[in-house]
C-alpha atoms as a PDB file:
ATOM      1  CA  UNK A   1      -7.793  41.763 -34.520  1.00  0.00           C
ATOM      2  CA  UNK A   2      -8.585  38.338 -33.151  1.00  0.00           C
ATOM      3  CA  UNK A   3      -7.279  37.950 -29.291  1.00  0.00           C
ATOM      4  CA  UNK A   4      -4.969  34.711 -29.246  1.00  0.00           C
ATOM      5  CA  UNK A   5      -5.351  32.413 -26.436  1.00  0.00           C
ATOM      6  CA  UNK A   6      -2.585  30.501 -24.611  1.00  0.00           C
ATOM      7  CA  UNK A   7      -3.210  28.127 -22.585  1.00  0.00           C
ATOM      8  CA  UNK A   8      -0.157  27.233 -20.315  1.00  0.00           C
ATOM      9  CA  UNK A   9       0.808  24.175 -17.606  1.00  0.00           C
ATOM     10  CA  UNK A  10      -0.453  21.508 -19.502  1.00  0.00           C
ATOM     11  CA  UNK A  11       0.383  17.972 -17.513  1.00  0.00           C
ATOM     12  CA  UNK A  12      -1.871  15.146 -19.589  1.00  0.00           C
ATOM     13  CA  UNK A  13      -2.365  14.593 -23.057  1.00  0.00           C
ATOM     14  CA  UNK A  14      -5.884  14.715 -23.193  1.00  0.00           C
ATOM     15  CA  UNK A  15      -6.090  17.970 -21.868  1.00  0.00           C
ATOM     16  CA  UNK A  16      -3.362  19.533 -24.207  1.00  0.00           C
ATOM     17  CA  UNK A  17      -5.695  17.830 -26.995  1.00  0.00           C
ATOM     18  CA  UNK A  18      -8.836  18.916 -25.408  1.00  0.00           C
ATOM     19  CA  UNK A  19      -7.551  22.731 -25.689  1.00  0.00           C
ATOM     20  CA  UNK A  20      -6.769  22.553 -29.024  1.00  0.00           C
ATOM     21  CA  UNK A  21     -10.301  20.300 -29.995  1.00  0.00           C
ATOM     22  CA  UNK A  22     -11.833  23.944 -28.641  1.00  0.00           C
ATOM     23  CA  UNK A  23      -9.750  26.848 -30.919  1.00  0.00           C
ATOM     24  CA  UNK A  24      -6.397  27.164 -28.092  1.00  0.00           C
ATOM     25  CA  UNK A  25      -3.880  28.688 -30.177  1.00  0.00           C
ATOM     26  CA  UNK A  26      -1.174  27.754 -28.056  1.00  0.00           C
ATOM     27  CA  UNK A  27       0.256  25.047 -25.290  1.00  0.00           C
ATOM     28  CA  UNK A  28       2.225  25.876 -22.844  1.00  0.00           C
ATOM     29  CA  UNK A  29       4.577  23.389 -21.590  1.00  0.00           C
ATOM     30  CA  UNK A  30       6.750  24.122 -18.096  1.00  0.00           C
ATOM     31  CA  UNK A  31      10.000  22.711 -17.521  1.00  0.00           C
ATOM     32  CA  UNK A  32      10.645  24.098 -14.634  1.00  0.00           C
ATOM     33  CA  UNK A  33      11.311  21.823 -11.507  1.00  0.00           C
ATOM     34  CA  UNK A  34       9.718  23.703  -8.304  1.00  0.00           C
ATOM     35  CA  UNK A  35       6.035  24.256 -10.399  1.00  0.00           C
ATOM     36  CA  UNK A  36       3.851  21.517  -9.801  1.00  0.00           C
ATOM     37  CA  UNK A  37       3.259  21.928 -13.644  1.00  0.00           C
ATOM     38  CA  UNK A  38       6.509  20.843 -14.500  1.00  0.00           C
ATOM     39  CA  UNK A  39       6.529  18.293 -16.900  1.00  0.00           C
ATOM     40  CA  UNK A  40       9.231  15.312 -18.047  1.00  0.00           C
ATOM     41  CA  UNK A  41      10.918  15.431 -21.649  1.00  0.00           C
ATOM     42  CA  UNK A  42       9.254  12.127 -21.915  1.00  0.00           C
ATOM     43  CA  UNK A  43       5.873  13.286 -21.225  1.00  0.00           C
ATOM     44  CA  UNK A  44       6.007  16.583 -23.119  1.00  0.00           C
ATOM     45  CA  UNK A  45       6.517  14.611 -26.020  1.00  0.00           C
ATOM     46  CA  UNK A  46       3.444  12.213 -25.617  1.00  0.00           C
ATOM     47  CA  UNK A  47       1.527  15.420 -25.825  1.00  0.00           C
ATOM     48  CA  UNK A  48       3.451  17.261 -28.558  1.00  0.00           C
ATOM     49  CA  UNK A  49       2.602  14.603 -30.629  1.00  0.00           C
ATOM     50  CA  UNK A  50      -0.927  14.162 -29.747  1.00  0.00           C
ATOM     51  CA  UNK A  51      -1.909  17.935 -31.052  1.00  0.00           C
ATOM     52  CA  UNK A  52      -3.261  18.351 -34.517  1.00  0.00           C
ATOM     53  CA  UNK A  53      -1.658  21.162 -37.196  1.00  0.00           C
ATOM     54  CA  UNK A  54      -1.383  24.457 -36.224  1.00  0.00           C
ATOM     55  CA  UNK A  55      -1.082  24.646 -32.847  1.00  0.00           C
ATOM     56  CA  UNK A  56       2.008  26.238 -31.574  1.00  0.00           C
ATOM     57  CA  UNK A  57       4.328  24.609 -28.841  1.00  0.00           C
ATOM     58  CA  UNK A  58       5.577  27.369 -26.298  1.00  0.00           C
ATOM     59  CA  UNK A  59       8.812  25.833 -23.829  1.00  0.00           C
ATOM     60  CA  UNK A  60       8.433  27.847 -20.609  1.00  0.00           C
ATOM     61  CA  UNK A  61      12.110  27.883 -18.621  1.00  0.00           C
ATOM     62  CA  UNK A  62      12.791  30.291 -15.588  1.00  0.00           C
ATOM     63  CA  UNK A  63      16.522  31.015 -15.399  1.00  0.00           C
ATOM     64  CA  UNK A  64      17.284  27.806 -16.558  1.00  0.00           C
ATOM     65  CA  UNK A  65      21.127  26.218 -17.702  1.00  0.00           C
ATOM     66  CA  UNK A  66      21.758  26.679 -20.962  1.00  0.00           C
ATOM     67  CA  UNK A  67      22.286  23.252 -21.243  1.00  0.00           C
ATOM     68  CA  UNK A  68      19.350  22.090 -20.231  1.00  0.00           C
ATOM     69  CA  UNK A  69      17.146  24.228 -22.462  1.00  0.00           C
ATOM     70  CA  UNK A  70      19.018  22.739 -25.222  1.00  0.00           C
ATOM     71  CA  UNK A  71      18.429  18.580 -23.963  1.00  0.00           C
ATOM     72  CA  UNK A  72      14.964  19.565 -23.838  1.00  0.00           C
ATOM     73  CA  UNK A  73      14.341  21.681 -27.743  1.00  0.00           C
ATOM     74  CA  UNK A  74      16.874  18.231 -29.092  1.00  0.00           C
ATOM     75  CA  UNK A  75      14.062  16.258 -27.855  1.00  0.00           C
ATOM     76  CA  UNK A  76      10.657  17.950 -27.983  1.00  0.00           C
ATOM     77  CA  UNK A  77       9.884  19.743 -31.149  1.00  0.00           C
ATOM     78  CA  UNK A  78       9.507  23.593 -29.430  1.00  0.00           C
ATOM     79  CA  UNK A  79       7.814  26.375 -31.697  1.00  0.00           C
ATOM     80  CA  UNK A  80       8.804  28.930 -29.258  1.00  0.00           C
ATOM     81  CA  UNK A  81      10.163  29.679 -26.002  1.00  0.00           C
ATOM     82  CA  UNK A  82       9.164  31.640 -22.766  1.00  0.00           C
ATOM     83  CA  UNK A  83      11.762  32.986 -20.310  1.00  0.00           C
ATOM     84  CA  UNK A  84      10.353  33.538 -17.222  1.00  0.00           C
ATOM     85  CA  UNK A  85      13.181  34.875 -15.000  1.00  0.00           C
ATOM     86  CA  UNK A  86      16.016  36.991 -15.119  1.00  0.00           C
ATOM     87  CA  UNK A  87      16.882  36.193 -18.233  1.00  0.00           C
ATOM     88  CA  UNK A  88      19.014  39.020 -20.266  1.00  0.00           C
ATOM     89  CA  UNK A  89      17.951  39.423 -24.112  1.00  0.00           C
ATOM     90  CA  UNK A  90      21.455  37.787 -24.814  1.00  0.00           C
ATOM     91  CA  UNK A  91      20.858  34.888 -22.985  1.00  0.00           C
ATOM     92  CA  UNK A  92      17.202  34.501 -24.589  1.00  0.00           C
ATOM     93  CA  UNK A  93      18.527  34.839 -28.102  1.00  0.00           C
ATOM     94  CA  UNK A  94      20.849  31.755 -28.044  1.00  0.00           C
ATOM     95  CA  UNK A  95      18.933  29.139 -29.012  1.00  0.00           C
ATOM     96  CA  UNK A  96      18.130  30.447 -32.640  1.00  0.00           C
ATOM     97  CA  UNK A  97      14.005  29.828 -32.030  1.00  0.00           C
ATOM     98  CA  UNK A  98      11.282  32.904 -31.268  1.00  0.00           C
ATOM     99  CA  UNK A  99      11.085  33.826 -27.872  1.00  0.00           C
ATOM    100  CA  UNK A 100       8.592  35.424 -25.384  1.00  0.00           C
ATOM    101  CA  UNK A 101      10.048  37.518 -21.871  1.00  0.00           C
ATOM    102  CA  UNK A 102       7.896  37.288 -19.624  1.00  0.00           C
ATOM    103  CA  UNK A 103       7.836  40.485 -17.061  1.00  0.00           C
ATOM    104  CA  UNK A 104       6.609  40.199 -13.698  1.00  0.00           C
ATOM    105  CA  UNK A 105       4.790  44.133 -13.625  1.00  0.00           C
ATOM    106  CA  UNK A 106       5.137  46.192 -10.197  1.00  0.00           C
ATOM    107  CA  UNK A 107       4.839  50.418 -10.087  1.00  0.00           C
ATOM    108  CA  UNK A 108       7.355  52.649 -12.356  1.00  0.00           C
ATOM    109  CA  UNK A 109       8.554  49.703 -14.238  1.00  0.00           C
ATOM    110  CA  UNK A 110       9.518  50.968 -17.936  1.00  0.00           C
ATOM    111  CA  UNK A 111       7.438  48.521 -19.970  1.00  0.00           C
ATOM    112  CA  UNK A 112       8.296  50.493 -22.773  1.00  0.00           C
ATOM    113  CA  UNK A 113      11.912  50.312 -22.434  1.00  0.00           C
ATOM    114  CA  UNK A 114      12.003  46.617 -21.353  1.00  0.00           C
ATOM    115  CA  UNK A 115      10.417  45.831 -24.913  1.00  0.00           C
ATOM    116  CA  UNK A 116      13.231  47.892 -26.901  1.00  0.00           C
ATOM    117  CA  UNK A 117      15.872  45.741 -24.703  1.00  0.00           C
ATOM    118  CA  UNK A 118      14.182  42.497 -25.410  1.00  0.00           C
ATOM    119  CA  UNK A 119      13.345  44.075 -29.347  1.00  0.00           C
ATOM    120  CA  UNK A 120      13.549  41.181 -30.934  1.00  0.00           C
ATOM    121  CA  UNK A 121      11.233  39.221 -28.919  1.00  0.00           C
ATOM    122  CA  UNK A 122       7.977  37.729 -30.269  1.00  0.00           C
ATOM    123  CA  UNK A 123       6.461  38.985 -27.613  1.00  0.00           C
ATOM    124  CA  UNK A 124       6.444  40.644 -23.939  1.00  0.00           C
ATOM    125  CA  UNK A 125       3.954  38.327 -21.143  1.00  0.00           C
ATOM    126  CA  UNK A 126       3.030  40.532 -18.447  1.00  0.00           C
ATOM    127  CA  UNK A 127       2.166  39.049 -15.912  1.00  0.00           C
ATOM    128  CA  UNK A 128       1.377  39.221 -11.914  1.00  0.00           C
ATOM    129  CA  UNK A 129       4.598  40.632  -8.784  1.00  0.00           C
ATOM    130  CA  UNK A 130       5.362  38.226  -6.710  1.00  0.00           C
ATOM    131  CA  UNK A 131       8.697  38.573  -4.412  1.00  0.00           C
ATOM    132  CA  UNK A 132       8.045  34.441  -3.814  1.00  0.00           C
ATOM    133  CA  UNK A 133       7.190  33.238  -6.896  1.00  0.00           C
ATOM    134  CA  UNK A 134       8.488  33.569 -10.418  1.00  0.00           C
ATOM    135  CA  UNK A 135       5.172  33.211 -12.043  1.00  0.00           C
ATOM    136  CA  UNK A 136       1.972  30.891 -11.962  1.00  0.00           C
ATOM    137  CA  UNK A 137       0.191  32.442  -8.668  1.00  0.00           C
ATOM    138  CA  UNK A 138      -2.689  32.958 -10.147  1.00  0.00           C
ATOM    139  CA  UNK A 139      -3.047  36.784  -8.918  1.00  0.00           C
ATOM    140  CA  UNK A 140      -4.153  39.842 -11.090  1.00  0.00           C
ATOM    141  CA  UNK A 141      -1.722  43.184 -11.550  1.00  0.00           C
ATOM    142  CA  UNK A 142      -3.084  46.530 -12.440  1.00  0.00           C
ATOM    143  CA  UNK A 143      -4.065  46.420 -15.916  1.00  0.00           C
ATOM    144  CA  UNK A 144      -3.455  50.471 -15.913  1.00  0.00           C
ATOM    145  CA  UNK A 145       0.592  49.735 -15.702  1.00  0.00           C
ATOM    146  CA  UNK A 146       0.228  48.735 -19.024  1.00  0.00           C
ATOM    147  CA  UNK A 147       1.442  51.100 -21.689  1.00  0.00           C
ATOM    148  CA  UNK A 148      -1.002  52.014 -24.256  1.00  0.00           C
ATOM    149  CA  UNK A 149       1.483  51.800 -27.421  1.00  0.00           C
ATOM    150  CA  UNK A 150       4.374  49.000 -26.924  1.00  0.00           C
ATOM    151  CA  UNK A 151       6.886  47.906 -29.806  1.00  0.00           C
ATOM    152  CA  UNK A 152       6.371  44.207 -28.780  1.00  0.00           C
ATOM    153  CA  UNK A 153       2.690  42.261 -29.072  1.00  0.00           C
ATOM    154  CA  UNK A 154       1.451  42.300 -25.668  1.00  0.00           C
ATOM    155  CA  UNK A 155       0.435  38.809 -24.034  1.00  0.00           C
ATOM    156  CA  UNK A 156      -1.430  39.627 -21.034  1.00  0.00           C
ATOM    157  CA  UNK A 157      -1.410  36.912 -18.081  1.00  0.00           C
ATOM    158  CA  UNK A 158      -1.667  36.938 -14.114  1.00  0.00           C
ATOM    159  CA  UNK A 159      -5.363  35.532 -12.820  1.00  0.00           C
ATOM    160  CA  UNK A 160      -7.267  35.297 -15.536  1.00  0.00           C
ATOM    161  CA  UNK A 161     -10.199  33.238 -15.561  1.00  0.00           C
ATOM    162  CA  UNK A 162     -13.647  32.792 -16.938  1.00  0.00           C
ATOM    163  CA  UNK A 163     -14.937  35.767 -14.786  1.00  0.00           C
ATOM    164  CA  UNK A 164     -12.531  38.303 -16.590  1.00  0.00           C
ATOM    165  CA  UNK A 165     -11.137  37.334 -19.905  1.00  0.00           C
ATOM    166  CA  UNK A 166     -13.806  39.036 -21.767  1.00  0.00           C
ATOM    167  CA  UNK A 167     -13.143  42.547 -19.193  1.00  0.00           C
ATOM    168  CA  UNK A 168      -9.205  41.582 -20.269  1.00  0.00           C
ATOM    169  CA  UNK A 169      -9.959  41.529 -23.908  1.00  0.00           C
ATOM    170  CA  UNK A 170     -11.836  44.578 -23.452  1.00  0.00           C
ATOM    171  CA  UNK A 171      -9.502  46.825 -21.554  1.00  0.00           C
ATOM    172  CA  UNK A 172      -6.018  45.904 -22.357  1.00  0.00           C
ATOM    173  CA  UNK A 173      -6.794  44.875 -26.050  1.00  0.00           C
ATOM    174  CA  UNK A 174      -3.489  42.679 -25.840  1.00  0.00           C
ATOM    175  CA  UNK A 175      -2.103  40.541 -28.845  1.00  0.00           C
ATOM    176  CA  UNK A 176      -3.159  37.317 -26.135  1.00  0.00           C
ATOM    177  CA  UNK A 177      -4.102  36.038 -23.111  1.00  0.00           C
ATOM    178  CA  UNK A 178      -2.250  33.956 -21.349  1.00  0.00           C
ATOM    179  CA  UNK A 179      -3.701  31.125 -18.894  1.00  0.00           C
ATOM    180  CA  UNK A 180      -2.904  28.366 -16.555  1.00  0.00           C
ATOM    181  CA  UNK A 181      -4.799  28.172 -12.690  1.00  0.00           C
ATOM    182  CA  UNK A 182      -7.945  30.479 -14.296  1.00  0.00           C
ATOM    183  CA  UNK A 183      -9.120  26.988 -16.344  1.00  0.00           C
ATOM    184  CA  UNK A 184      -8.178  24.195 -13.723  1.00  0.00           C
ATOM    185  CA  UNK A 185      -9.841  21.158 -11.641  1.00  0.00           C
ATOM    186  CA  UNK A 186      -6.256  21.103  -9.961  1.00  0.00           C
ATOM    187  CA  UNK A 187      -2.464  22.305 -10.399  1.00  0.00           C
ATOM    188  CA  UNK A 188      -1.865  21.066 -14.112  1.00  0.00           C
ATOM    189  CA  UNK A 189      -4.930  18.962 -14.008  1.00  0.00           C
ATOM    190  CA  UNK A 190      -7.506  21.495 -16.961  1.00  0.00           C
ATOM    191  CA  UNK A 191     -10.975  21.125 -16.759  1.00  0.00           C
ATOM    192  CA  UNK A 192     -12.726  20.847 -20.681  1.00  0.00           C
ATOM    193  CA  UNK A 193     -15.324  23.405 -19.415  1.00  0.00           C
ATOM    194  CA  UNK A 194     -13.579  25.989 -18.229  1.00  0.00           C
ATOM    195  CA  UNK A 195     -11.406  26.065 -21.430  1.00  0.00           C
ATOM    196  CA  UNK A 196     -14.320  26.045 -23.440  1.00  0.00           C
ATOM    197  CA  UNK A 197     -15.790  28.959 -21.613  1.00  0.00           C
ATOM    198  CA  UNK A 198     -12.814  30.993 -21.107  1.00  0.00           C
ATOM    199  CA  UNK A 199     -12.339  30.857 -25.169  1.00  0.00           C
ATOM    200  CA  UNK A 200     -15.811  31.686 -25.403  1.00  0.00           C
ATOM    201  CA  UNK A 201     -15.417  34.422 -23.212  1.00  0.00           C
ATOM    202  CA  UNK A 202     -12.379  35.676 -25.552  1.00  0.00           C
ATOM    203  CA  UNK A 203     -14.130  35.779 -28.566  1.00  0.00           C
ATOM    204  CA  UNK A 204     -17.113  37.563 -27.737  1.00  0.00           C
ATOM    205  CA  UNK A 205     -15.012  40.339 -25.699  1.00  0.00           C
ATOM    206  CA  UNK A 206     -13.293  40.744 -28.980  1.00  0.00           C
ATOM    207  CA  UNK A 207     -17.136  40.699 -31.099  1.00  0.00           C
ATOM    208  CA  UNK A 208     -18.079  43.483 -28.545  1.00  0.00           C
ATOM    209  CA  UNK A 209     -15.201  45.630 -29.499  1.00  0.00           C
END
């Protein structure tokens, strides 16, 4: 199985098209006011409709107003949607559109049982503790919290870079890596190389499978 690549915090068009020019199979856009990632309705549609086919559009929100979430999928044409809080599987199932939870990993928690609670989810993100930060820090878990066997694809995330994708790929075997701070020049500012060779890195972790 081919390891998907998501590529997350995009803030200028030519970088969202940049990522998809090099094989990015997703683009993750954060609305999400404190992360210097955040990006404007208005802007998240200049890059939406810069991308070629078949390249999916993933909506991150962290315990976001329900009203809100729907302003923003009125406006920008969403494929999917990432809840990165405390979001119950209730709330995340409102908005009749695929969804990802995203689970911020520390010791004993039940993976496993998160995924049955959130079992219709597209997907579960695993992705870095942090007691000050919902996300986005750019700091690695212990990949040996992760279950072996899960009911939900897993999309691995939390300080990934060019220096470990292919070790990520390799160990966890997840559905897809998730990335943001790993392929930057600056907060929501991606540098063309380092997508390039983090993708690279991807594919041949999955060749030497």
């Amino acid at each position: 199985m081919r390891t998907r690549v998501k590529i997350c915090g995009f803030t200028r068009v030519e970088d969202a098209v940049n990522a998809a020019n090099l094989g990015t199979d997703a683009i993750g856009l954060v609305f999400y006011p404190p992360s210097p990632r955040n990006v404007a309705i208005e802007q998240a549609n200049k890059i939406v409709k810069a991308l070629p086919a078949f390249v999916s559009i993933v909506a991150l929100f962290v315990d976001e107003e329900e009203e809100r979430i729907r302003e923003v999928l009125e406006q920008v044409p969403v494929d999917c949607l990432q809840f990165h809080g405390d979001e119950t599987a209730g709330a995340c199932r409102l908005y009749g559109k695929r969804y990802i939870k995203a689970l911020r990993v520390q010791d004993g928690m039940d993976i496993c049982g998160l995924a049955e609670h959130y079992n219709d989810a597209s997907g579960l993100l695993l992705d870095a503790y942090h007691p000050g930060a919902k996300g986005g820090t750019g700091s690695q878990f212990d990949w040996d919290l992760i279950p072996k066997q899960c009911s939900l694809p897993i999309i691995l995330a939390g300080g990934l870079d060019l220096a470990n994708a292919r070790q990520a790929v390799q160990t966890v075997r997840p559905y897809a890596l998730d990335v943001s701070s790993g392929v930057e020049e600056n907060k929501g500012i991606k540098d063309a190389l380092k997508m390039a060779t983090f993708i690279h890195e991807v594919n041949e972790g999955d060749r030497r499978i």
